[in-house]
Protein backbone atom coordinates (compact mmCIF):
# COMPACT_ATOMS: atom_id res chain seq x y z
CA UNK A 1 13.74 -22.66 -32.29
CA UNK A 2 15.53 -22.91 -29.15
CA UNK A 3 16.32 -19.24 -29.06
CA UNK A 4 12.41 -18.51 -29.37
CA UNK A 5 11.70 -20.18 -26.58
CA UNK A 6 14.47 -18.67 -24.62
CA UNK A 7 13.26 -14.95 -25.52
CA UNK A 8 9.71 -16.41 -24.63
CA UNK A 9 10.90 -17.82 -21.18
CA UNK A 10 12.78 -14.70 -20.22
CA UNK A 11 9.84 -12.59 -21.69
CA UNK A 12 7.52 -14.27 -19.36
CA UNK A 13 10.07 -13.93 -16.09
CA UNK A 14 10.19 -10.47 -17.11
CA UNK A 15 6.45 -9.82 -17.02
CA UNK A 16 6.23 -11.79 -13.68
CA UNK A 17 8.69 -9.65 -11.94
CA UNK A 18 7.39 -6.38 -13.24
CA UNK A 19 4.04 -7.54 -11.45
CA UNK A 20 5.05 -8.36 -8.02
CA UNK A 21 7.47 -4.65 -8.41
CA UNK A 22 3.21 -2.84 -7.94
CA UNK A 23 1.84 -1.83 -4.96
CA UNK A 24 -1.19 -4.43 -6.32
CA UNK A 25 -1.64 -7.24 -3.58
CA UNK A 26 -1.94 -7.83 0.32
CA UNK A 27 -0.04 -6.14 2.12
CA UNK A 28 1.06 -6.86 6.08
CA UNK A 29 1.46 -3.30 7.76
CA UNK A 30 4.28 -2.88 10.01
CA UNK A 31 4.09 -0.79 13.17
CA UNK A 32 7.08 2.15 12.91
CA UNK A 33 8.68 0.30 15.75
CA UNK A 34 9.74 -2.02 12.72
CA UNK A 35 8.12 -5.26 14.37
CA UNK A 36 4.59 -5.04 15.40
CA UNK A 37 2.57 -6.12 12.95
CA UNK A 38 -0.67 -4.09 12.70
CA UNK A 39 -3.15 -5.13 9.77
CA UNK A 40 -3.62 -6.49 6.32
CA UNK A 41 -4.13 -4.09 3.14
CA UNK A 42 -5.40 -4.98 0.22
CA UNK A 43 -3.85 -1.99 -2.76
CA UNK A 44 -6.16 -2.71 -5.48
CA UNK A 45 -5.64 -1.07 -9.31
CA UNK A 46 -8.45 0.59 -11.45
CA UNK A 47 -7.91 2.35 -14.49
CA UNK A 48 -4.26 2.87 -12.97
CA UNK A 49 -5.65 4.70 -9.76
CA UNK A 50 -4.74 2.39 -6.42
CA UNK A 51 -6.42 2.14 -3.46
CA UNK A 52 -6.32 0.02 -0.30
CA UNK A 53 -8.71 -1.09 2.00
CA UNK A 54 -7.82 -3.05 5.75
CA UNK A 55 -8.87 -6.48 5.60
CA UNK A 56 -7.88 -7.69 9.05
CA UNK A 57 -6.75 -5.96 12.39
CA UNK A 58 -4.06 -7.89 14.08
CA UNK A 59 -4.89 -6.77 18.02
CA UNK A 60 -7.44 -8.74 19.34
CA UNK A 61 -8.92 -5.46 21.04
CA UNK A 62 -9.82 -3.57 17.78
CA UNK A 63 -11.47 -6.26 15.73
CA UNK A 64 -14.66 -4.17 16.34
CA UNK A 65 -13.25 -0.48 16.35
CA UNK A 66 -14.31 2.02 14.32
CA UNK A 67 -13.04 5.57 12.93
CA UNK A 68 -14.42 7.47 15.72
CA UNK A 69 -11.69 10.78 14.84
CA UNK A 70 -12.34 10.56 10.59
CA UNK A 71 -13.89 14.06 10.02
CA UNK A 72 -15.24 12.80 6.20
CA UNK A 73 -17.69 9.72 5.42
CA UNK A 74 -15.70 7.00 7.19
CA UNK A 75 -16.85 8.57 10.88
CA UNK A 76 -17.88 6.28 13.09
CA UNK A 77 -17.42 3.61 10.32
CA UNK A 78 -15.48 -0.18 11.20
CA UNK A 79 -11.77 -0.22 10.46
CA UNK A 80 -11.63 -3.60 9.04
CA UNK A 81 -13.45 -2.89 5.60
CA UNK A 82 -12.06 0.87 5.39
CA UNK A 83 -10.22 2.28 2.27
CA UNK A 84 -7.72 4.06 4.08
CA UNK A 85 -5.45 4.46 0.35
CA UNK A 86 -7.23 6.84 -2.43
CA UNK A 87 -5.71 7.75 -5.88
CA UNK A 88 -2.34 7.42 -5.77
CA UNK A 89 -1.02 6.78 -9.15
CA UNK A 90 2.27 5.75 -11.30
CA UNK A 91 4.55 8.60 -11.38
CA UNK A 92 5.14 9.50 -14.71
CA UNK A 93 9.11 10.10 -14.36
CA UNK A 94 9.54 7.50 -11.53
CA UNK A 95 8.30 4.31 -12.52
CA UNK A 96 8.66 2.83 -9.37
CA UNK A 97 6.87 5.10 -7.04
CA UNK A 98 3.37 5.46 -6.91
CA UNK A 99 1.77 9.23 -5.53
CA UNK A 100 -0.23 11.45 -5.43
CA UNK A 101 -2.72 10.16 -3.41
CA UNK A 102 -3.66 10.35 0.24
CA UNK A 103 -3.28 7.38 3.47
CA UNK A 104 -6.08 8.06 5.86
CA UNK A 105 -4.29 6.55 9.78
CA UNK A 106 -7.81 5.38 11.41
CA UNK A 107 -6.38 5.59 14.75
CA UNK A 108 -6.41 9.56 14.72
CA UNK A 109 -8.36 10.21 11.86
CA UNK A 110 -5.77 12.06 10.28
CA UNK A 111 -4.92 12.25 6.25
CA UNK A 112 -1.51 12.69 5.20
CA UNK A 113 -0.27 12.27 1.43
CA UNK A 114 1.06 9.19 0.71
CA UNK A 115 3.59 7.48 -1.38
CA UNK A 116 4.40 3.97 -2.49
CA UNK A 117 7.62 2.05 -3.47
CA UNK A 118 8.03 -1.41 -4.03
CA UNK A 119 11.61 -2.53 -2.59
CA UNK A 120 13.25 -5.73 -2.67
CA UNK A 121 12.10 -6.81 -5.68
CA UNK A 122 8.22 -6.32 -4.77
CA UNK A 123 8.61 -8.47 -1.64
CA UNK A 124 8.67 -5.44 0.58
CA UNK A 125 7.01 -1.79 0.20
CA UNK A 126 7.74 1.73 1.72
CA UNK A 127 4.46 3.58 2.23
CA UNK A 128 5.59 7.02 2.89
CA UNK A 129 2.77 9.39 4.97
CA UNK A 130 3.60 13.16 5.13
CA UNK A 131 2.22 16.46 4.87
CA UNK A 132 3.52 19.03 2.35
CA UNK A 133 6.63 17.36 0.94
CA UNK A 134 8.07 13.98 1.12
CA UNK A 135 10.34 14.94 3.60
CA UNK A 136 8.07 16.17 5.97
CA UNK A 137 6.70 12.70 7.31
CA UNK A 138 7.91 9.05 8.22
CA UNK A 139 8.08 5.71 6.21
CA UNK A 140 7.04 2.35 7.38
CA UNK A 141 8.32 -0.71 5.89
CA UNK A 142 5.14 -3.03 4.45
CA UNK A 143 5.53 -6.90 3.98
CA UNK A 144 3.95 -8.78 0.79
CA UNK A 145 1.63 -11.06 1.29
CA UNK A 146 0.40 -11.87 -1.89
């Protein structure tokens, strides 16, 4: 008996750490000067596609501002509210990166191909924005939230 509940107990730790090791939560966004914090993401999962929408704007100055350089629907549309992360998926031979999908930076209006990996045991995220290849593009170190 006491061995069932042990493989139940550590059965259960191991599901809760596989769920905080997602990109699934609120994310705080982290300037790439490492220490201005920028916004708050929310990385939603349906039918094992992510996206993320801003939920709050840090700078006082931009609670209003809207995508004014997006060249697709979001023109002219309010940041806080935007999905700015579309259909990046599990990697089939990388369990622990998510890709495939695109990170839209409202600020220039610019797309870039993204990539997500939960570090630190899910308590931090690199969300990777490049064009082409991986290596062509820089990686900013997001906070969990929740």
């Amino acid at each position: 008996m006491k061995s069932w509940i042990a493989a139940a107990v550590l059965t259960l730790s191991a599901g809760m750490a596989a769920a905080q090791t997602t990109p699934v939560g609120l994310w705080k966004t982290i300037d790439d000067d490492g220490k201005t914090e920028k916004s708050l993401v929310r990385i939603s999962e349906n039918a094992g596609v992510l996206s993320g929408t801003i939920e709050k704007v840090f700078d006082p100055s931009k609670q209003d501002a809207k995508c004014d350089k997006c060249s697709d629907e979001r023109k002219d549309k309010l940041v806080v509210g935007m999905n700015i992360i579309r259909n990046i998926k599990q990697d089939a031979d990388d369990k622990g990166l998510w890709a495939g999908g695109e990170i839209l930076d409202p600020n220039t209006g610019k797309i870039y191909k993204a990539r997500l990996k939960p570090v630190d045991g899910g308590k931090k995220m690199e969300m990777r924005g490049y064009i082409g290849m991986p290596m062509l593009g820089r990686t900013q170190t997001w906070i969990r939230v929740e």
